[in-house]
PDB file of N, CA and C in Angstrom:
ATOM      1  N   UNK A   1     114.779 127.529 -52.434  1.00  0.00           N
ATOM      2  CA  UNK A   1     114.695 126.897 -51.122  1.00  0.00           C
ATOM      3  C   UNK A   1     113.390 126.112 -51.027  1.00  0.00           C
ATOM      4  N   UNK A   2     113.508 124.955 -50.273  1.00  0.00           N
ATOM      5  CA  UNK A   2     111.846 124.266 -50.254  1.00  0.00           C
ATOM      6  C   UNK A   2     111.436 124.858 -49.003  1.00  0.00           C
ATOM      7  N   UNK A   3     110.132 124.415 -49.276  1.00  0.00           N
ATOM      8  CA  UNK A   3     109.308 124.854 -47.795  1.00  0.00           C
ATOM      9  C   UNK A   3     109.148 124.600 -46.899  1.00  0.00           C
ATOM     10  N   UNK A   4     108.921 124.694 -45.700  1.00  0.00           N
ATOM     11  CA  UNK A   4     108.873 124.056 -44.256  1.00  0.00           C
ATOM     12  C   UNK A   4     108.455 122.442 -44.951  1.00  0.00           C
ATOM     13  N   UNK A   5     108.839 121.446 -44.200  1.00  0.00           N
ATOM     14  CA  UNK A   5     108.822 120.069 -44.380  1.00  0.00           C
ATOM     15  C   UNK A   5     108.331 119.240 -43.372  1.00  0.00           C
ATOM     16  N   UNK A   6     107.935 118.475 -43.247  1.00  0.00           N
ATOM     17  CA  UNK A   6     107.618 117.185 -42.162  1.00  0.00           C
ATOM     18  C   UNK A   6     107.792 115.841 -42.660  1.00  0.00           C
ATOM     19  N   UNK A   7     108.930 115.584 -42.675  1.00  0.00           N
ATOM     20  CA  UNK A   7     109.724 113.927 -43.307  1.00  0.00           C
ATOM     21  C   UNK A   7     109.011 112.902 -43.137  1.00  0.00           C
ATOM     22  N   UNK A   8     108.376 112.282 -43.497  1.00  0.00           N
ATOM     23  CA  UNK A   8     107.716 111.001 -43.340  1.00  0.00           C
ATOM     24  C   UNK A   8     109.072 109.852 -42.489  1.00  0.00           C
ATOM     25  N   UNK A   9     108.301 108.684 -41.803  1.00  0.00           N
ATOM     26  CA  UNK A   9     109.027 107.802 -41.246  1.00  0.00           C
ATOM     27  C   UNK A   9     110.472 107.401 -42.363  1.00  0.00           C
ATOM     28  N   UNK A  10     109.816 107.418 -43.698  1.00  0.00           N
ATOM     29  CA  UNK A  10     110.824 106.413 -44.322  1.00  0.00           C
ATOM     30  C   UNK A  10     111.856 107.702 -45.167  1.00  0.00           C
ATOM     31  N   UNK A  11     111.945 108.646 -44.936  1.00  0.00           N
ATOM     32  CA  UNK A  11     112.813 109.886 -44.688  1.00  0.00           C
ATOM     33  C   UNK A  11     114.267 109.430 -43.473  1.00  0.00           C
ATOM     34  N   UNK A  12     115.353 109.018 -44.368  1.00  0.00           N
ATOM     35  CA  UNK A  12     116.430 108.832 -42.948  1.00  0.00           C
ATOM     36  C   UNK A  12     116.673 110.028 -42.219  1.00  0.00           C
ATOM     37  N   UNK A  13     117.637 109.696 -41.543  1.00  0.00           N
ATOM     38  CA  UNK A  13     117.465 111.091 -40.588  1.00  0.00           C
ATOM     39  C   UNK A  13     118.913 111.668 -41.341  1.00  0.00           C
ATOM     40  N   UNK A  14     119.823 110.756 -42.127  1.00  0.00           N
ATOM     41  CA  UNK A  14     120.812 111.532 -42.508  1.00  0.00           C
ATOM     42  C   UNK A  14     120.066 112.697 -43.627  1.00  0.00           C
ATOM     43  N   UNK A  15     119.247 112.325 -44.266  1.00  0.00           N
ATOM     44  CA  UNK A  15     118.617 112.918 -45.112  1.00  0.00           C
ATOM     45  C   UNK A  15     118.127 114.494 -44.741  1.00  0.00           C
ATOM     46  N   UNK A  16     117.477 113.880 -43.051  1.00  0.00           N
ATOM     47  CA  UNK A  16     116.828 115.255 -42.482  1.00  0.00           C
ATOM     48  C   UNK A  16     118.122 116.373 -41.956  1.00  0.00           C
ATOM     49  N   UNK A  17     118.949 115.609 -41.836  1.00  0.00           N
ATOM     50  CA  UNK A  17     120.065 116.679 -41.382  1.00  0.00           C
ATOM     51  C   UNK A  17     121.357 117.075 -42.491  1.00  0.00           C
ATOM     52  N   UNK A  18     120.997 116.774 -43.950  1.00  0.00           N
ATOM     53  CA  UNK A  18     121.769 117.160 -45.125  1.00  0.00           C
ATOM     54  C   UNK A  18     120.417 118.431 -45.550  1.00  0.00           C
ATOM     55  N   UNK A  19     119.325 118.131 -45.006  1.00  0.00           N
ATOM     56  CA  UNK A  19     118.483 119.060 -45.280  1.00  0.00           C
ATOM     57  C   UNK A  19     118.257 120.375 -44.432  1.00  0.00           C
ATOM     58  N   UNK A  20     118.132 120.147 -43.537  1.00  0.00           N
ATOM     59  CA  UNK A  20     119.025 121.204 -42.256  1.00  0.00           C
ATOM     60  C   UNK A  20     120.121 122.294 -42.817  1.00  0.00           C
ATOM     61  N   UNK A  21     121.270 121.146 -42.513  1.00  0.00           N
ATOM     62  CA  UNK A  21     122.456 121.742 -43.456  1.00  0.00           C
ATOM     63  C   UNK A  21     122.492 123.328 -44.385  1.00  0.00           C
ATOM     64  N   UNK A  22     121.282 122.241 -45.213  1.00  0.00           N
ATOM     65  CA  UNK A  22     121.018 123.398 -46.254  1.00  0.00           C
ATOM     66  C   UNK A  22     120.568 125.064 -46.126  1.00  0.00           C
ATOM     67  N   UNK A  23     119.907 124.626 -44.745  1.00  0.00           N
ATOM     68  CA  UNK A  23     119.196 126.182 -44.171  1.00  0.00           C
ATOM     69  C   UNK A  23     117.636 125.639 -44.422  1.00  0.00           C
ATOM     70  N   UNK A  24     116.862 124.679 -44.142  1.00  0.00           N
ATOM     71  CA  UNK A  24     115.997 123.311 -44.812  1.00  0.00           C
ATOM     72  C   UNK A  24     114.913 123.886 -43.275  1.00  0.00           C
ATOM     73  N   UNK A  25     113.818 124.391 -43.281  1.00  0.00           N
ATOM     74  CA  UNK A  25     112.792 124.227 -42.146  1.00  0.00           C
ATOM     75  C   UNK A  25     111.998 122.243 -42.103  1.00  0.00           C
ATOM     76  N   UNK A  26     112.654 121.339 -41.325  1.00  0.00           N
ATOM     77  CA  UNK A  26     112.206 120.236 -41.243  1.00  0.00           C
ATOM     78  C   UNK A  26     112.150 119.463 -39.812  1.00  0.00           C
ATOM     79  N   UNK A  27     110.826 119.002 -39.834  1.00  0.00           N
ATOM     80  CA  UNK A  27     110.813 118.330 -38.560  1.00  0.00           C
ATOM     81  C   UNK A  27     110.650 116.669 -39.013  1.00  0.00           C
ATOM     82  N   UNK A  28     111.115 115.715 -38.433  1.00  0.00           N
ATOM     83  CA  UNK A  28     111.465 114.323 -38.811  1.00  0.00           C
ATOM     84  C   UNK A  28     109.940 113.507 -37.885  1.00  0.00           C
ATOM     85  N   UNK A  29     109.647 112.824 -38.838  1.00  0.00           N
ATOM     86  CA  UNK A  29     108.359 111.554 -38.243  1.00  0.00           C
ATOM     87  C   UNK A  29     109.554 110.895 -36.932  1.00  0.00           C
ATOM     88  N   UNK A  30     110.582 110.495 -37.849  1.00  0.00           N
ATOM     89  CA  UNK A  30     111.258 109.568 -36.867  1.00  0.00           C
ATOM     90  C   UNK A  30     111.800 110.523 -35.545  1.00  0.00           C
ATOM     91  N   UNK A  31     112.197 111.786 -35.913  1.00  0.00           N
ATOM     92  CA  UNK A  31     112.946 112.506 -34.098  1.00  0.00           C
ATOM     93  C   UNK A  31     111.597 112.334 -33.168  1.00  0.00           C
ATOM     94  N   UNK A  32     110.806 112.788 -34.016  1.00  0.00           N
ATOM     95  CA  UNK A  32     109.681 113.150 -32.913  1.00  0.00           C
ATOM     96  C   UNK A  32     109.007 111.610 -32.047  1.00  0.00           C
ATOM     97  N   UNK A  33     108.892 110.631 -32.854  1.00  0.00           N
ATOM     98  CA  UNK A  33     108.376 109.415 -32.423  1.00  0.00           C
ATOM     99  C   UNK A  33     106.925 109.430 -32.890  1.00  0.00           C
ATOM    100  N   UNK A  34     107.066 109.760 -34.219  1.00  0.00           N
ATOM    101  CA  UNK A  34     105.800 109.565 -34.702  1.00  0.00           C
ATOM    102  C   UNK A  34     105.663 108.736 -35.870  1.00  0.00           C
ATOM    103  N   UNK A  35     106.803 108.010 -35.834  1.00  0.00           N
ATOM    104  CA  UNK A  35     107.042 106.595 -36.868  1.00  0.00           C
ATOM    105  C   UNK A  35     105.771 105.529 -37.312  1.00  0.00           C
ATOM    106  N   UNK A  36     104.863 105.233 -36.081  1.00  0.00           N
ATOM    107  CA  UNK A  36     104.059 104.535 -36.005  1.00  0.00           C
ATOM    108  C   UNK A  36     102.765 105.321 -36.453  1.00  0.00           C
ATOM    109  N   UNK A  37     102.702 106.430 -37.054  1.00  0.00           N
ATOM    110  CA  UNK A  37     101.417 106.976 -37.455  1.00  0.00           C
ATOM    111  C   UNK A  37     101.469 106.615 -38.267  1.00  0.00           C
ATOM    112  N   UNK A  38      99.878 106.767 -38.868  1.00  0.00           N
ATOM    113  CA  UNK A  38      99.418 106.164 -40.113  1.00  0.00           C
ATOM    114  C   UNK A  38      99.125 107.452 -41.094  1.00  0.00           C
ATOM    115  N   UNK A  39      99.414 106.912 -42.349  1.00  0.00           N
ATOM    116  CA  UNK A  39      99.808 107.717 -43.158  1.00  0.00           C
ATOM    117  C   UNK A  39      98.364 109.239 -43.410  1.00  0.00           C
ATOM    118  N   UNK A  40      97.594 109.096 -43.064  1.00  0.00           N
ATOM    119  CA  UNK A  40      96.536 109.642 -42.817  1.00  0.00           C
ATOM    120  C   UNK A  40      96.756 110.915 -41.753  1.00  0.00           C
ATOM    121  N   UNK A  41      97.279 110.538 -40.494  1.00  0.00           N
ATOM    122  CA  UNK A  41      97.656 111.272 -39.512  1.00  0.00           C
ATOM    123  C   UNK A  41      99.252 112.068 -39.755  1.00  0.00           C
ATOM    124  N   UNK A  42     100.107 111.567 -40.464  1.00  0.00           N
ATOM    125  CA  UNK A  42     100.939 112.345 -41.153  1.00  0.00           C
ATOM    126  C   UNK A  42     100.546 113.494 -41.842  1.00  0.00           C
ATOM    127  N   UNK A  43     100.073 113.111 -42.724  1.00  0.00           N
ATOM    128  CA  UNK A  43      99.260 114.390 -43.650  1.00  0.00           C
ATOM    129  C   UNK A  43      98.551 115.186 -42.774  1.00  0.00           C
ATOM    130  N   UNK A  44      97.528 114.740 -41.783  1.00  0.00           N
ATOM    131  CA  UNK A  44      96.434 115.790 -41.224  1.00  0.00           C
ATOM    132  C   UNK A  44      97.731 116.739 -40.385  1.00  0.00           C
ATOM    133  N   UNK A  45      98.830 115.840 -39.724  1.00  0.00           N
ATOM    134  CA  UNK A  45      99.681 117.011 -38.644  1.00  0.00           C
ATOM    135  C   UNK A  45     100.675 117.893 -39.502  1.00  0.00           C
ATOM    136  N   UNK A  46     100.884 117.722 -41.007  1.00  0.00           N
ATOM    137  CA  UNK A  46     101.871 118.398 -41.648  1.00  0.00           C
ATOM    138  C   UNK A  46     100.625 119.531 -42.184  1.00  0.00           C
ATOM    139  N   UNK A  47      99.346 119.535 -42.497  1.00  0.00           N
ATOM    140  CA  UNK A  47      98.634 120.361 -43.109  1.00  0.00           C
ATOM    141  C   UNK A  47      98.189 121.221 -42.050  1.00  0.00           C
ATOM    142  N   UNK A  48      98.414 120.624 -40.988  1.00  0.00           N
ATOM    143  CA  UNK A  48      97.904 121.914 -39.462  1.00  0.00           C
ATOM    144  C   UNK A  48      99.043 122.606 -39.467  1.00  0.00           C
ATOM    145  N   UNK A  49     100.701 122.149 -39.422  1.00  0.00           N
ATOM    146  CA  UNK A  49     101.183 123.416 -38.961  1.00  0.00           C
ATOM    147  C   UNK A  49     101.900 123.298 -40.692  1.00  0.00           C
ATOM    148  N   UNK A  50     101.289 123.532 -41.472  1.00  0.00           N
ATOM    149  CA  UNK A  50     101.196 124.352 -42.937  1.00  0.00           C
ATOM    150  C   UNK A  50     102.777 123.558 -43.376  1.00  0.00           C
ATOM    151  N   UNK A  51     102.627 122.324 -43.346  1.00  0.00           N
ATOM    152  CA  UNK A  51     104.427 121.610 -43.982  1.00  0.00           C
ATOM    153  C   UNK A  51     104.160 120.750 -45.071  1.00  0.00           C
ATOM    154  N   UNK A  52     104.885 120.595 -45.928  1.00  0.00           N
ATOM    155  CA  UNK A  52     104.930 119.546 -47.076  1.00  0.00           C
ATOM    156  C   UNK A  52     105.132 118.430 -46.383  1.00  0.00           C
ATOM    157  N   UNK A  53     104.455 117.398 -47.182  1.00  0.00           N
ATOM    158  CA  UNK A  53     105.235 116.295 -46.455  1.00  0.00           C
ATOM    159  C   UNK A  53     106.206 115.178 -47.603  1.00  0.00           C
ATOM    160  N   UNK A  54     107.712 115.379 -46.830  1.00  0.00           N
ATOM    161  CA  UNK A  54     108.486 115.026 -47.903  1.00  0.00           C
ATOM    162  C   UNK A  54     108.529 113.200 -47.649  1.00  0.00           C
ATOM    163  N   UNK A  55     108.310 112.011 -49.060  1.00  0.00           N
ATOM    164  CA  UNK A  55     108.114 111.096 -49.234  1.00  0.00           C
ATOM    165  C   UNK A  55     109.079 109.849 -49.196  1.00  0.00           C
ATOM    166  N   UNK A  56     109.168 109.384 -49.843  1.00  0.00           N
ATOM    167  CA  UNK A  56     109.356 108.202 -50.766  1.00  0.00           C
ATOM    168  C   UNK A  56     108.312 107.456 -51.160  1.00  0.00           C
ATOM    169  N   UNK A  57     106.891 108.003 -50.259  1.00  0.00           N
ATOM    170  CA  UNK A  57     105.572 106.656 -50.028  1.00  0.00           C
ATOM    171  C   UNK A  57     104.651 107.608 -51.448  1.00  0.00           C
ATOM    172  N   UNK A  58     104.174 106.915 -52.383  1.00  0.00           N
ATOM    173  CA  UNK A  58     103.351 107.246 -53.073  1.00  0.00           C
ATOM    174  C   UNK A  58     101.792 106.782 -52.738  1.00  0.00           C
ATOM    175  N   UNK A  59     101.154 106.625 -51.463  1.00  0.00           N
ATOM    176  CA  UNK A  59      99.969 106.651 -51.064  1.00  0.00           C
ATOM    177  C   UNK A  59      99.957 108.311 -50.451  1.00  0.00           C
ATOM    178  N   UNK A  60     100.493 108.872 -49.996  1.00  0.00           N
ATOM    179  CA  UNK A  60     100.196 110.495 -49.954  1.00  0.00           C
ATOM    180  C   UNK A  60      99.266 110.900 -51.118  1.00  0.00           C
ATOM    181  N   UNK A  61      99.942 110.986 -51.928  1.00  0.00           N
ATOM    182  CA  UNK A  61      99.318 111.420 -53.469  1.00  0.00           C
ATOM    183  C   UNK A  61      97.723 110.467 -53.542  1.00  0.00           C
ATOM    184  N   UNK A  62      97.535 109.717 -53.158  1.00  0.00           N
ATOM    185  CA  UNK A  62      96.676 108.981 -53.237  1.00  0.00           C
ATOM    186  C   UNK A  62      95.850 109.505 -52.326  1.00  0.00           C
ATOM    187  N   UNK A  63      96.121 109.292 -51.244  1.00  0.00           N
ATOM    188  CA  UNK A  63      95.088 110.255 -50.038  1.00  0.00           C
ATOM    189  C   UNK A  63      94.681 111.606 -50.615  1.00  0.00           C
ATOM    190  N   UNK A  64      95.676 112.257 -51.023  1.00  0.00           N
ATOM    191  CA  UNK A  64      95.473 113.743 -51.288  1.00  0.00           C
ATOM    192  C   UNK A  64      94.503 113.694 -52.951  1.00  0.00           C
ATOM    193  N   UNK A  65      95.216 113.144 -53.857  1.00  0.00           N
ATOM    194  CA  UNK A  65      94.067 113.051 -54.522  1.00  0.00           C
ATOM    195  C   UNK A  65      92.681 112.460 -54.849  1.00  0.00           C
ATOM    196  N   UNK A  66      93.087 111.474 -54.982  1.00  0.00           N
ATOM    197  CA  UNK A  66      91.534 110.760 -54.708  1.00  0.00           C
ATOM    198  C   UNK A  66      90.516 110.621 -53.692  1.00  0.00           C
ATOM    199  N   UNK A  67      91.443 110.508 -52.390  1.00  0.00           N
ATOM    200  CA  UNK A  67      90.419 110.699 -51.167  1.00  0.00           C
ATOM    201  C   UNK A  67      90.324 112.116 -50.821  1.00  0.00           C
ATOM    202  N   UNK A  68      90.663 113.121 -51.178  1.00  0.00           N
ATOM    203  CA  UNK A  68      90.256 113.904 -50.927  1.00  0.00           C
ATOM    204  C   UNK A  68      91.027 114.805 -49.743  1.00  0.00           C
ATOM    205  N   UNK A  69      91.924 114.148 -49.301  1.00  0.00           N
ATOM    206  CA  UNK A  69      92.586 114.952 -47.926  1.00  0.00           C
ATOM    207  C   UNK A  69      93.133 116.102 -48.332  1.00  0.00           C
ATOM    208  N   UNK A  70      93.012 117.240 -46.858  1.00  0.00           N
ATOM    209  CA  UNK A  70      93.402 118.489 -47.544  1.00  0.00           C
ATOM    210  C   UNK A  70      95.153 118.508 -47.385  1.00  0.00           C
ATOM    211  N   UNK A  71      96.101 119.344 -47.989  1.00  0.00           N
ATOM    212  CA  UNK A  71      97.051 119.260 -47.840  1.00  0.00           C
ATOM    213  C   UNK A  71      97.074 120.343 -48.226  1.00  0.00           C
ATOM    214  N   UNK A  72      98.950 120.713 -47.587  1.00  0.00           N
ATOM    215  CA  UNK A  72      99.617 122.206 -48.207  1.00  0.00           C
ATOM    216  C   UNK A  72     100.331 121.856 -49.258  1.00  0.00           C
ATOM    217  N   UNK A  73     101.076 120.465 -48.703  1.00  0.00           N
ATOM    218  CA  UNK A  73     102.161 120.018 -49.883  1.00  0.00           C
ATOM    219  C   UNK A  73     102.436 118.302 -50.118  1.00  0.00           C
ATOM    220  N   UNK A  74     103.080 118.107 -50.596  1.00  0.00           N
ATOM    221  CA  UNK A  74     103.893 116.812 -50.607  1.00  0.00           C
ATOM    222  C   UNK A  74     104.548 116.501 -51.582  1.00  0.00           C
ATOM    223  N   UNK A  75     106.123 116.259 -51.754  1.00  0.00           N
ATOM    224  CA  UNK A  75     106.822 116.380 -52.053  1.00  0.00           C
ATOM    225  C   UNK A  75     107.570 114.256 -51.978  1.00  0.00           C
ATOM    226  N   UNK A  76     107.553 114.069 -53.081  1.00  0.00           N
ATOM    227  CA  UNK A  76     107.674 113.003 -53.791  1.00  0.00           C
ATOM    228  C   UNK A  76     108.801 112.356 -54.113  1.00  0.00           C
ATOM    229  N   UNK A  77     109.780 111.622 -53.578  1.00  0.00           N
ATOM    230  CA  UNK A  77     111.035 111.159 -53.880  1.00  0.00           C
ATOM    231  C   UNK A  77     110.969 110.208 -54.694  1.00  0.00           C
ATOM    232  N   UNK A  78     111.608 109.989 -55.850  1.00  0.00           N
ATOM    233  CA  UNK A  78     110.959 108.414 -56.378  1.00  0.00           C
ATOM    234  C   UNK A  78     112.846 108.349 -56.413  1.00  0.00           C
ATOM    235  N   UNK A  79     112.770 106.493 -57.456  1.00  0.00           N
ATOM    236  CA  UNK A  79     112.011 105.420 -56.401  1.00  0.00           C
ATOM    237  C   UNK A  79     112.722 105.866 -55.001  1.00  0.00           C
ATOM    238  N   UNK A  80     112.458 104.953 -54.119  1.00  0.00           N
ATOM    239  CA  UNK A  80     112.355 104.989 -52.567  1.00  0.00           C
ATOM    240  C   UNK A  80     113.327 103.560 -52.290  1.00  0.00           C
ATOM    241  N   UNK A  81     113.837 103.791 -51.220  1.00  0.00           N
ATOM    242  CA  UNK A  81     114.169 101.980 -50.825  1.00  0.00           C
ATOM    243  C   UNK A  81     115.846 102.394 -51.309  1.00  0.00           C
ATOM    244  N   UNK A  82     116.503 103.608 -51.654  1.00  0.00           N
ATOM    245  CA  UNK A  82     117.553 104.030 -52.024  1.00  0.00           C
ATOM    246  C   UNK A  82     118.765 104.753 -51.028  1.00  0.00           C
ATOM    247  N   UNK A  83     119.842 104.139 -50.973  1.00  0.00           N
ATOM    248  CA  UNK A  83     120.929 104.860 -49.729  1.00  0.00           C
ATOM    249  C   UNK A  83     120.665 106.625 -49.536  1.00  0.00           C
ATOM    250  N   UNK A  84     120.754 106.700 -48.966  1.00  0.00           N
ATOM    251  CA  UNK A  84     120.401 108.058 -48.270  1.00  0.00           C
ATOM    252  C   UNK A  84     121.466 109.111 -49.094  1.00  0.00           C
ATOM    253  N   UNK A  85     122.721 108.188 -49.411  1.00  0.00           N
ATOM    254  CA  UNK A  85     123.608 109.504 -50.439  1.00  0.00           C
ATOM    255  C   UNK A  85     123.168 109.343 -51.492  1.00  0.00           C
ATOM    256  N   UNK A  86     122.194 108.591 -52.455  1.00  0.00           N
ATOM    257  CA  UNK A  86     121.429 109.094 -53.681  1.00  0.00           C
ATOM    258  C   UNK A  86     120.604 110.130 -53.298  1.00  0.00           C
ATOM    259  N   UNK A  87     119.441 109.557 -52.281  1.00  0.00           N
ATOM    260  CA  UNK A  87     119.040 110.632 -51.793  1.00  0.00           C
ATOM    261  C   UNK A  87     119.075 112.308 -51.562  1.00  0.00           C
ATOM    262  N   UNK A  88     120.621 111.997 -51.052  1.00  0.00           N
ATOM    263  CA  UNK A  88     120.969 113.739 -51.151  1.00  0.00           C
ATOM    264  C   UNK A  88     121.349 114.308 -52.318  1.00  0.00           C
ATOM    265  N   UNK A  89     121.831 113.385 -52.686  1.00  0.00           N
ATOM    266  CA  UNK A  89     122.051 114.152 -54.650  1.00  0.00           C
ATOM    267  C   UNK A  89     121.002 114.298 -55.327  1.00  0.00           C
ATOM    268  N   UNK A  90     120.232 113.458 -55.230  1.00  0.00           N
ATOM    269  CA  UNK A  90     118.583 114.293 -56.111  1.00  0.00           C
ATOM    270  C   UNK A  90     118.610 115.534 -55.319  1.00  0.00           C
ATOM    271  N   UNK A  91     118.338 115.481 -54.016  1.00  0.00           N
ATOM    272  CA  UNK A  91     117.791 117.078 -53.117  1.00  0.00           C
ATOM    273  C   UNK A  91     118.853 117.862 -53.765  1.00  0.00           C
ATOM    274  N   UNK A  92     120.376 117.585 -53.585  1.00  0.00           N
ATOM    275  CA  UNK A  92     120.803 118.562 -54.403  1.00  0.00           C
ATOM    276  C   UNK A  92     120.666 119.198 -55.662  1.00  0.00           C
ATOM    277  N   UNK A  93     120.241 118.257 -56.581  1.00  0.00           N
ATOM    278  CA  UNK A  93     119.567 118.653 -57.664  1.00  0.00           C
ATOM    279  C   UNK A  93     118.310 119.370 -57.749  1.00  0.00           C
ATOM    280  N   UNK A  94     117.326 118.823 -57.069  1.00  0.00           N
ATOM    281  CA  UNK A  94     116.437 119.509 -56.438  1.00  0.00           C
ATOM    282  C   UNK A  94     116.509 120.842 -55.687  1.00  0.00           C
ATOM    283  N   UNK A  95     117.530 120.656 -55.298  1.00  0.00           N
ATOM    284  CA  UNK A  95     117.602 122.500 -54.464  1.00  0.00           C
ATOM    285  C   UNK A  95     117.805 123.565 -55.788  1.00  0.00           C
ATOM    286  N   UNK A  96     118.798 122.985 -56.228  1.00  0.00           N
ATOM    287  CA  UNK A  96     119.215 124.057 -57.575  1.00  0.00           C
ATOM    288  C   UNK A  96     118.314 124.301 -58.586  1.00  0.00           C
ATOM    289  N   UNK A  97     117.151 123.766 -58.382  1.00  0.00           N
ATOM    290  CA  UNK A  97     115.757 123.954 -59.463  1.00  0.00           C
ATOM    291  C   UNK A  97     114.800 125.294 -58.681  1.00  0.00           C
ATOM    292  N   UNK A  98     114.274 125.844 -59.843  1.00  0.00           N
ATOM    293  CA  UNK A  98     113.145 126.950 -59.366  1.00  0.00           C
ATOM    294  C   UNK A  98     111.946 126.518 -59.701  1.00  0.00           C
ATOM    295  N   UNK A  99     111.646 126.137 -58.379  1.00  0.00           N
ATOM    296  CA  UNK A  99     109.763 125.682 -58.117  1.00  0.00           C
ATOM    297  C   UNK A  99     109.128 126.307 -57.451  1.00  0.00           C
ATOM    298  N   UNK A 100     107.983 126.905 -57.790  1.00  0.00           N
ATOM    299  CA  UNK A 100     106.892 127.665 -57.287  1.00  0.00           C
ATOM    300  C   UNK A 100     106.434 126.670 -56.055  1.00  0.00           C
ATOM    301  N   UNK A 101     106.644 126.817 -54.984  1.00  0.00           N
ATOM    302  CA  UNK A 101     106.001 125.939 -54.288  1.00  0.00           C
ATOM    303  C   UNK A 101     104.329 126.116 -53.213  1.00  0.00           C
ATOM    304  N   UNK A 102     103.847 127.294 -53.529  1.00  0.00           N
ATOM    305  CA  UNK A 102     102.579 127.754 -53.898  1.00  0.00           C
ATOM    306  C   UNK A 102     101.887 126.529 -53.583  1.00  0.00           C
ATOM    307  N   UNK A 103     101.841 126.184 -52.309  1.00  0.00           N
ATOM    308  CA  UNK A 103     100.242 125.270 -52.105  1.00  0.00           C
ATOM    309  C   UNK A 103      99.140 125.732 -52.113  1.00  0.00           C
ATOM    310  N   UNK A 104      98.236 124.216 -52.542  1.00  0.00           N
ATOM    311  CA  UNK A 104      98.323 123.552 -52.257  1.00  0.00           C
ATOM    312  C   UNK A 104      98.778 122.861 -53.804  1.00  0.00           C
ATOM    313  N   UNK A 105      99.874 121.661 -53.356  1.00  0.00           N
ATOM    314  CA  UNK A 105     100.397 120.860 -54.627  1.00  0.00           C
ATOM    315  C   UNK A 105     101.495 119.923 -53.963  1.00  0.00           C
ATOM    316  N   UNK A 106     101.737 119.021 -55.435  1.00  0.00           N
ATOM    317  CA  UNK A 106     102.306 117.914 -55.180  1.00  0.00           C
ATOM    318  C   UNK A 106     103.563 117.487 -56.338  1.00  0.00           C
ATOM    319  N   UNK A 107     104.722 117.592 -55.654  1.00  0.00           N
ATOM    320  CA  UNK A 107     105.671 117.527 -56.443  1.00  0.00           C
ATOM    321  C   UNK A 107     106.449 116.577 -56.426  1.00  0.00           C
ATOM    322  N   UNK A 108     106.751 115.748 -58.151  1.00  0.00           N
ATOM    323  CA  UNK A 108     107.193 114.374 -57.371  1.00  0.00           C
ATOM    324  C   UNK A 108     108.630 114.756 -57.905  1.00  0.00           C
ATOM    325  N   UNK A 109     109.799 114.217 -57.473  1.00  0.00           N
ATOM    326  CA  UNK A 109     110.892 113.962 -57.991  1.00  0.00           C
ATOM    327  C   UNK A 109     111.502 113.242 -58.515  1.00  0.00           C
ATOM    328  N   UNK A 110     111.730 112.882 -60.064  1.00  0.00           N
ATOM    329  CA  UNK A 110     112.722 111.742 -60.222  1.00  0.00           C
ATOM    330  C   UNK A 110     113.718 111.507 -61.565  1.00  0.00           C
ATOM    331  N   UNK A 111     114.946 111.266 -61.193  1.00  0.00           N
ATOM    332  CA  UNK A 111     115.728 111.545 -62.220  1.00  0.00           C
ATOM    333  C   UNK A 111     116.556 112.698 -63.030  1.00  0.00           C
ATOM    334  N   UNK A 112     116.246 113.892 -62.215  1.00  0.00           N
ATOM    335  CA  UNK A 112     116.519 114.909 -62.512  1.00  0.00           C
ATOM    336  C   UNK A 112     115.117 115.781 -63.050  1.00  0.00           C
ATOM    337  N   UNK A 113     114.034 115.385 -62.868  1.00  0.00           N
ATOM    338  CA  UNK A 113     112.933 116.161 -62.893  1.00  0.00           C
ATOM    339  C   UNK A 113     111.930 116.436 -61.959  1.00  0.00           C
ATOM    340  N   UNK A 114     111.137 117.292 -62.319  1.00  0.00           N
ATOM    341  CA  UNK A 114     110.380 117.841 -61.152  1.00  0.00           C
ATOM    342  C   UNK A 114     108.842 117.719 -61.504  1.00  0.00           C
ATOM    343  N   UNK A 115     107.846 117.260 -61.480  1.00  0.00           N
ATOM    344  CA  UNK A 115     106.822 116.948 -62.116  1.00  0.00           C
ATOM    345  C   UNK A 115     105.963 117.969 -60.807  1.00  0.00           C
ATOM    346  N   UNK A 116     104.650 118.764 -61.368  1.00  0.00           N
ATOM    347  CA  UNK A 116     104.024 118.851 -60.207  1.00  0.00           C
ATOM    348  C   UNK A 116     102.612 119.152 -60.504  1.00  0.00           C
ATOM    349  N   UNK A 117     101.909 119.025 -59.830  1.00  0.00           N
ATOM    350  CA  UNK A 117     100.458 118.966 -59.687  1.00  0.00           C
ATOM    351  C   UNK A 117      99.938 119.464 -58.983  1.00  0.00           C
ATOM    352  N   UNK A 118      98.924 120.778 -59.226  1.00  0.00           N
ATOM    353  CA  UNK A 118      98.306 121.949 -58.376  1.00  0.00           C
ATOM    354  C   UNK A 118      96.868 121.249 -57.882  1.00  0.00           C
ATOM    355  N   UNK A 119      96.286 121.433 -57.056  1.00  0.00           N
ATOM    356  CA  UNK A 119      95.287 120.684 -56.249  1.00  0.00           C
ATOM    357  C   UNK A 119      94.007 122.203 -55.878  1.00  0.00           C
TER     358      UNK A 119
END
């Protein structure tokens, strides 16, 4: 099972509710109306109430590593810019994998793999 989540804007919402579905702890950038935050303020509100934050944007990883931001998680869709039913078939693939998800770390997804990086 993944871990509590906080979907970034570019997260569809069919996505957030195939994730649901699943039995998925996720709250959506877009339900809430927090579309217009900047990617900075994403991360700081997913690391207060302890959520990954699930992607497509590879500046997370960038904040979190190089600048230094603290995080619990973030969780990496590659590529991005893809119909929402590819989408759910990686997660499905993704669900059926055993990942330590032990933050703080960063897990990217793509292709049927799981790459991850402890922080």
């Amino acid at each position: 099972m993944l871990p509590p989540l906080f979907a970034d804007a570019n997260i569809s919402i069919a996505i957030v509710r195939f994730l649901r579905l699943q039995g998925a702890d996720v709250i959506s950038a877009r339900e809430e109306g927090w579309h217009h935050y900047e990617d900075e303020d994403i991360l700081a509100n997913a690391h207060a109430m302890r959520r990954f934050v699930l992607t497509h944007d590879s500046d997370f990883g960038k904040l979190a590593i190089h600048l230094k931001h603290p995080i619990t998680g973030i969780i990496h869709l590659r590529p991005g810019g893809r119909p929402a039913a590819e989408v759910i078939a990686d997660l499905q693939e993704l669900l059926k994998m055993q990942v330590d998800w032990t933050p703080p770390m960063i897990a990217v997804y793509q292709s049927g793999r799981v790459r991850i990086r402890r922080l």
